[in-house]
Each structure stands twice: as structure tokens, then as C-alpha cells.
PDB file of N, CA and C in Angstrom:
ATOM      1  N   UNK A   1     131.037 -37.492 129.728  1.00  0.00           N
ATOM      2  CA  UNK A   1     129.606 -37.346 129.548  1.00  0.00           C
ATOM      3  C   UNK A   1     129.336 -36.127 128.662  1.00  0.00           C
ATOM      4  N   UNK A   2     128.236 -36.340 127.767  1.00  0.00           N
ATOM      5  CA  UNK A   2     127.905 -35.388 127.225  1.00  0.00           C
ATOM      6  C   UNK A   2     127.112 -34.107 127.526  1.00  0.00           C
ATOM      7  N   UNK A   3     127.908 -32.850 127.414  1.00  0.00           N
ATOM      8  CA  UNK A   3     126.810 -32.043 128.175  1.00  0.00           C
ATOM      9  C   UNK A   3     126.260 -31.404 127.491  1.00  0.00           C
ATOM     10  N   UNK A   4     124.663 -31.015 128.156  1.00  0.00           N
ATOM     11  CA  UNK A   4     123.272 -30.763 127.986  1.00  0.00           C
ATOM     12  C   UNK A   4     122.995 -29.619 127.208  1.00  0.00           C
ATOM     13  N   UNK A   5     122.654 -28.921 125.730  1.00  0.00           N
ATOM     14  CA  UNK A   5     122.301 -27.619 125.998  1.00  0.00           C
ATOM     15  C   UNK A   5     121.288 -27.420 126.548  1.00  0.00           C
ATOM     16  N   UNK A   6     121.530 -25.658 126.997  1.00  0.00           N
ATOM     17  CA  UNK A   6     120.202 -25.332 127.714  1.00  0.00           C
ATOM     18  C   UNK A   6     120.032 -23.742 127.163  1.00  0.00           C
ATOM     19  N   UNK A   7     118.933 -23.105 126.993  1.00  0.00           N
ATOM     20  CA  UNK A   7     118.726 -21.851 126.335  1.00  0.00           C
ATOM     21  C   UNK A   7     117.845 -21.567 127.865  1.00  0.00           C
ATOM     22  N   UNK A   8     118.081 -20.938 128.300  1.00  0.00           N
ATOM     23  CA  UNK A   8     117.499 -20.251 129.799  1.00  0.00           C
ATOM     24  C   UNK A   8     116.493 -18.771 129.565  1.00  0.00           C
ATOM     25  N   UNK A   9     115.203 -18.907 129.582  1.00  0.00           N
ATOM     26  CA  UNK A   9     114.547 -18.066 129.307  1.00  0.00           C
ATOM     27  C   UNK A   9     113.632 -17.110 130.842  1.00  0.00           C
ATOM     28  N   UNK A  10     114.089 -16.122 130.980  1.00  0.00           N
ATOM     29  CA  UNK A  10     113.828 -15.493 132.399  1.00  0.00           C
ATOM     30  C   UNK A  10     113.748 -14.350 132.700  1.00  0.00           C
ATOM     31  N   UNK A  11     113.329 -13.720 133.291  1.00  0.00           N
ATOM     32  CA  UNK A  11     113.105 -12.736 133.858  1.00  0.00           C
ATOM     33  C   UNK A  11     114.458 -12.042 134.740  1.00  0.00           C
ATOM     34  N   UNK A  12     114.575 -12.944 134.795  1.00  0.00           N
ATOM     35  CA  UNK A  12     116.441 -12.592 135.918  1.00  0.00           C
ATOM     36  C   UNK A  12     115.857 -11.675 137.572  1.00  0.00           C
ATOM     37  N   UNK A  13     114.606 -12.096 137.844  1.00  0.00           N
ATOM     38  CA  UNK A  13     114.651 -12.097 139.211  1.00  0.00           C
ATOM     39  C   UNK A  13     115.748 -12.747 140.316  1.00  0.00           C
ATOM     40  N   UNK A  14     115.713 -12.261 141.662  1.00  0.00           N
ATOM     41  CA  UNK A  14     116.651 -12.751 142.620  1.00  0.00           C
ATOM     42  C   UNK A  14     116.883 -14.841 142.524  1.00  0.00           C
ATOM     43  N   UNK A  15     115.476 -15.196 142.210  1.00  0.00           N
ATOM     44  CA  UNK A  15     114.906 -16.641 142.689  1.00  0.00           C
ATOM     45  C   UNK A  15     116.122 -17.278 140.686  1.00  0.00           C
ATOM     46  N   UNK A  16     115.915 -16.598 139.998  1.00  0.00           N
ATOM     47  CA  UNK A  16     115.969 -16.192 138.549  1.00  0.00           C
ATOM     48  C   UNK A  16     118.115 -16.701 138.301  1.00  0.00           C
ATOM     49  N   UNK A  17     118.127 -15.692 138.602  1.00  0.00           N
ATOM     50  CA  UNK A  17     119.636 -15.837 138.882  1.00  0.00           C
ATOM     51  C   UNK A  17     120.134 -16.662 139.940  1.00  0.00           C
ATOM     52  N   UNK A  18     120.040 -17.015 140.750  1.00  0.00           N
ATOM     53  CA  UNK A  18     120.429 -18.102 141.277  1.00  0.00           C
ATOM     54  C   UNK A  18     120.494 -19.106 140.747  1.00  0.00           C
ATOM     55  N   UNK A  19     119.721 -19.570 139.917  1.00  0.00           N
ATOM     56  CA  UNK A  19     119.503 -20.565 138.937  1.00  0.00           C
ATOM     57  C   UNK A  19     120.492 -20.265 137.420  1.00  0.00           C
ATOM     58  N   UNK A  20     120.689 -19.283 137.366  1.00  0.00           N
ATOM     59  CA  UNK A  20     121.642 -18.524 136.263  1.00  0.00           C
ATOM     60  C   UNK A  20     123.255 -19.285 136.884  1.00  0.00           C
ATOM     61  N   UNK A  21     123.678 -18.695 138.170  1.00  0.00           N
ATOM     62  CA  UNK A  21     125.005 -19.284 138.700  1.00  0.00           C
ATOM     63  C   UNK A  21     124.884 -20.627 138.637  1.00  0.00           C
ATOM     64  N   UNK A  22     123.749 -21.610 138.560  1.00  0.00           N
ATOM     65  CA  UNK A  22     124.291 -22.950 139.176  1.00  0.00           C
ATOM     66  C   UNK A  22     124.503 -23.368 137.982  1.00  0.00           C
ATOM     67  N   UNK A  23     123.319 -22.995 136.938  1.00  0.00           N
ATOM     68  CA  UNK A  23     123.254 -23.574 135.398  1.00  0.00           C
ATOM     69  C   UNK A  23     125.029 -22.999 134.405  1.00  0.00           C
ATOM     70  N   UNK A  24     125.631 -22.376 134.943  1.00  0.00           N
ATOM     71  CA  UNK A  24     126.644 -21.937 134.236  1.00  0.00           C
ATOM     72  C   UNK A  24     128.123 -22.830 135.082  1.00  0.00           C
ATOM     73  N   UNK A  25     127.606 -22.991 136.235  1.00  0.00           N
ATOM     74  CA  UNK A  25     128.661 -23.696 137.324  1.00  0.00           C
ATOM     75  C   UNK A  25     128.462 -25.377 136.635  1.00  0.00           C
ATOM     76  N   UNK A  26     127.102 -25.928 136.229  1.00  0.00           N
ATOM     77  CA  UNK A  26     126.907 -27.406 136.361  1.00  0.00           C
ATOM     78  C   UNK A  26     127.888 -28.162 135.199  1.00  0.00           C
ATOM     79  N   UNK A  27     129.168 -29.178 135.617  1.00  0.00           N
ATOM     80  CA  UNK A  27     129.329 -29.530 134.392  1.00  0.00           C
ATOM     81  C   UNK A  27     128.792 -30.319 133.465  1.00  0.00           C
ATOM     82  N   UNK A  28     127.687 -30.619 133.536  1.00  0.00           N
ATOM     83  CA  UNK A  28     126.811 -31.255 132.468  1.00  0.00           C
ATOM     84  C   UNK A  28     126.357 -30.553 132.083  1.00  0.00           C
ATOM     85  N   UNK A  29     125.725 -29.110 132.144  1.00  0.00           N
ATOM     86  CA  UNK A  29     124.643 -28.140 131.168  1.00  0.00           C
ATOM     87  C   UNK A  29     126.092 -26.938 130.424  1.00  0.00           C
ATOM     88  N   UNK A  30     125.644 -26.913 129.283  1.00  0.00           N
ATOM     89  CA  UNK A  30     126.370 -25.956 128.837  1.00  0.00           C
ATOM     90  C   UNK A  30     125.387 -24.847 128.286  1.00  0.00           C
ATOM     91  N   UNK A  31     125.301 -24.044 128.309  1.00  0.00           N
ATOM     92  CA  UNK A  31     124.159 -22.873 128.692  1.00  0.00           C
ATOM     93  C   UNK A  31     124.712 -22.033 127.253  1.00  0.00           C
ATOM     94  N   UNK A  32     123.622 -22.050 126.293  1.00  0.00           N
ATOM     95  CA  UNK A  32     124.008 -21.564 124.654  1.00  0.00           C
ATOM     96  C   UNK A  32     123.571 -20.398 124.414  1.00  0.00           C
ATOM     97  N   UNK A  33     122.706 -19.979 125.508  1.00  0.00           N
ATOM     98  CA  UNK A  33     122.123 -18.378 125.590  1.00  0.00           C
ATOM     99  C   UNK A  33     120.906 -18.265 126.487  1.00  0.00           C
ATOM    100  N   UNK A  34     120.862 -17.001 126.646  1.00  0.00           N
ATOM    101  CA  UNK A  34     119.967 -16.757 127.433  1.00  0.00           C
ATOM    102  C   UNK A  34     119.228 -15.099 127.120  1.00  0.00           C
ATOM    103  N   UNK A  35     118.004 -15.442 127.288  1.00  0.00           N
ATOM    104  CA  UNK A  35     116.749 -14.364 127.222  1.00  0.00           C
ATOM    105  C   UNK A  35     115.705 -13.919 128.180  1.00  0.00           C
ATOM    106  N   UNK A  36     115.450 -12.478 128.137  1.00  0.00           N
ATOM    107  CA  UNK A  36     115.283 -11.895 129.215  1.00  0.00           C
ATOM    108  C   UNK A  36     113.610 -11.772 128.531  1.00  0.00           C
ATOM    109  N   UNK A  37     112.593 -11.803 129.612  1.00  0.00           N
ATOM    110  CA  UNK A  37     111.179 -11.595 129.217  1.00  0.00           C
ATOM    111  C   UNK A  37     110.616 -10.885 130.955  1.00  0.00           C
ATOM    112  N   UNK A  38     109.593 -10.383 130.607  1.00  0.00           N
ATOM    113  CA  UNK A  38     108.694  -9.619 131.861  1.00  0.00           C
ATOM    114  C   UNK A  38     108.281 -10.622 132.436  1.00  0.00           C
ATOM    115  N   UNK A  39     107.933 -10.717 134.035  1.00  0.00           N
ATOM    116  CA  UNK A  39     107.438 -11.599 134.280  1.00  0.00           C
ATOM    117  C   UNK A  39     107.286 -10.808 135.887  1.00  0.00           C
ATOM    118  N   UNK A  40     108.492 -11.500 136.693  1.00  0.00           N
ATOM    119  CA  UNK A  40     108.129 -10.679 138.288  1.00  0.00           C
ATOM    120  C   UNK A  40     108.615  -9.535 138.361  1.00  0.00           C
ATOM    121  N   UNK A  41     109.683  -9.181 137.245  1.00  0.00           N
ATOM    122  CA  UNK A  41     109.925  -7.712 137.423  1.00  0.00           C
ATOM    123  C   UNK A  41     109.515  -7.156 135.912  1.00  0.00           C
ATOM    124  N   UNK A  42     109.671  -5.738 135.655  1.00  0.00           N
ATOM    125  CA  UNK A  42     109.022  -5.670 134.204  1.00  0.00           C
ATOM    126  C   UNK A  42     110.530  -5.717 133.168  1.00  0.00           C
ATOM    127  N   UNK A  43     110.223  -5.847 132.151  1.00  0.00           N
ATOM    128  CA  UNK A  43     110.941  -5.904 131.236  1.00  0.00           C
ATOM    129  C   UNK A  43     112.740  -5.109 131.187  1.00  0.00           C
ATOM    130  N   UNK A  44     112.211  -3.844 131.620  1.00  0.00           N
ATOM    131  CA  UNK A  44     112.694  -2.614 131.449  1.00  0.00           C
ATOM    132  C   UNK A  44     114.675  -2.820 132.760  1.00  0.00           C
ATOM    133  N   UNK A  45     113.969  -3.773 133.272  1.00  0.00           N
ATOM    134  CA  UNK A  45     114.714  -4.146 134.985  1.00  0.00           C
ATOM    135  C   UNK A  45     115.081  -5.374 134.329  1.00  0.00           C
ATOM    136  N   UNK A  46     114.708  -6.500 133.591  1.00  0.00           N
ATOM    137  CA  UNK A  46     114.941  -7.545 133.039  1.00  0.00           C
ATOM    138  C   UNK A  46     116.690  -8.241 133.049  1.00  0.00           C
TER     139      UNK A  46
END
């Protein structure tokens, strides 16, 4: 099967990263990068 890209755009809260481990664990998504933006925590903590 062909797997999925995905560009993961987040904040990297607790709820944030959890979703970070599964998306890097899944073998169908292959995860091409990822970016950090403010949101529940500020930027700076990102």
C-alpha cells in the first residue's frame, strides 16, 4: 500500500504529541515535516 504524506502542523501540546508518536508509528502515513505554530501553548514553548 501506498503511504500517505502528511505535513503535521501544531503546537506540540501534550494532546499535540501524542498524535506526533502515532503519526510517525502508522505504516501508512509517512510524515514529510512538521511545524510548530502558537496555539495552547505560546510559540516560544512550541
Amino acid at each position: 500500500m501506498t503511504r500517505r504524506p502528511f505535513f503535521i502542523d501544531t503546537d506540540t501540546a501534550s494532546d499535540d504529541a501524542v498524535a506526533l508518536v502515532m503519526a510517525f508509528r502508522h505504516p501508512d502515513v509517512d510524515v514529510v515535516g512538521v511545524g510548530v505554530v502558537a496555539g495552547n501553548v505560546p510559540l516560544d514553548m512550541a
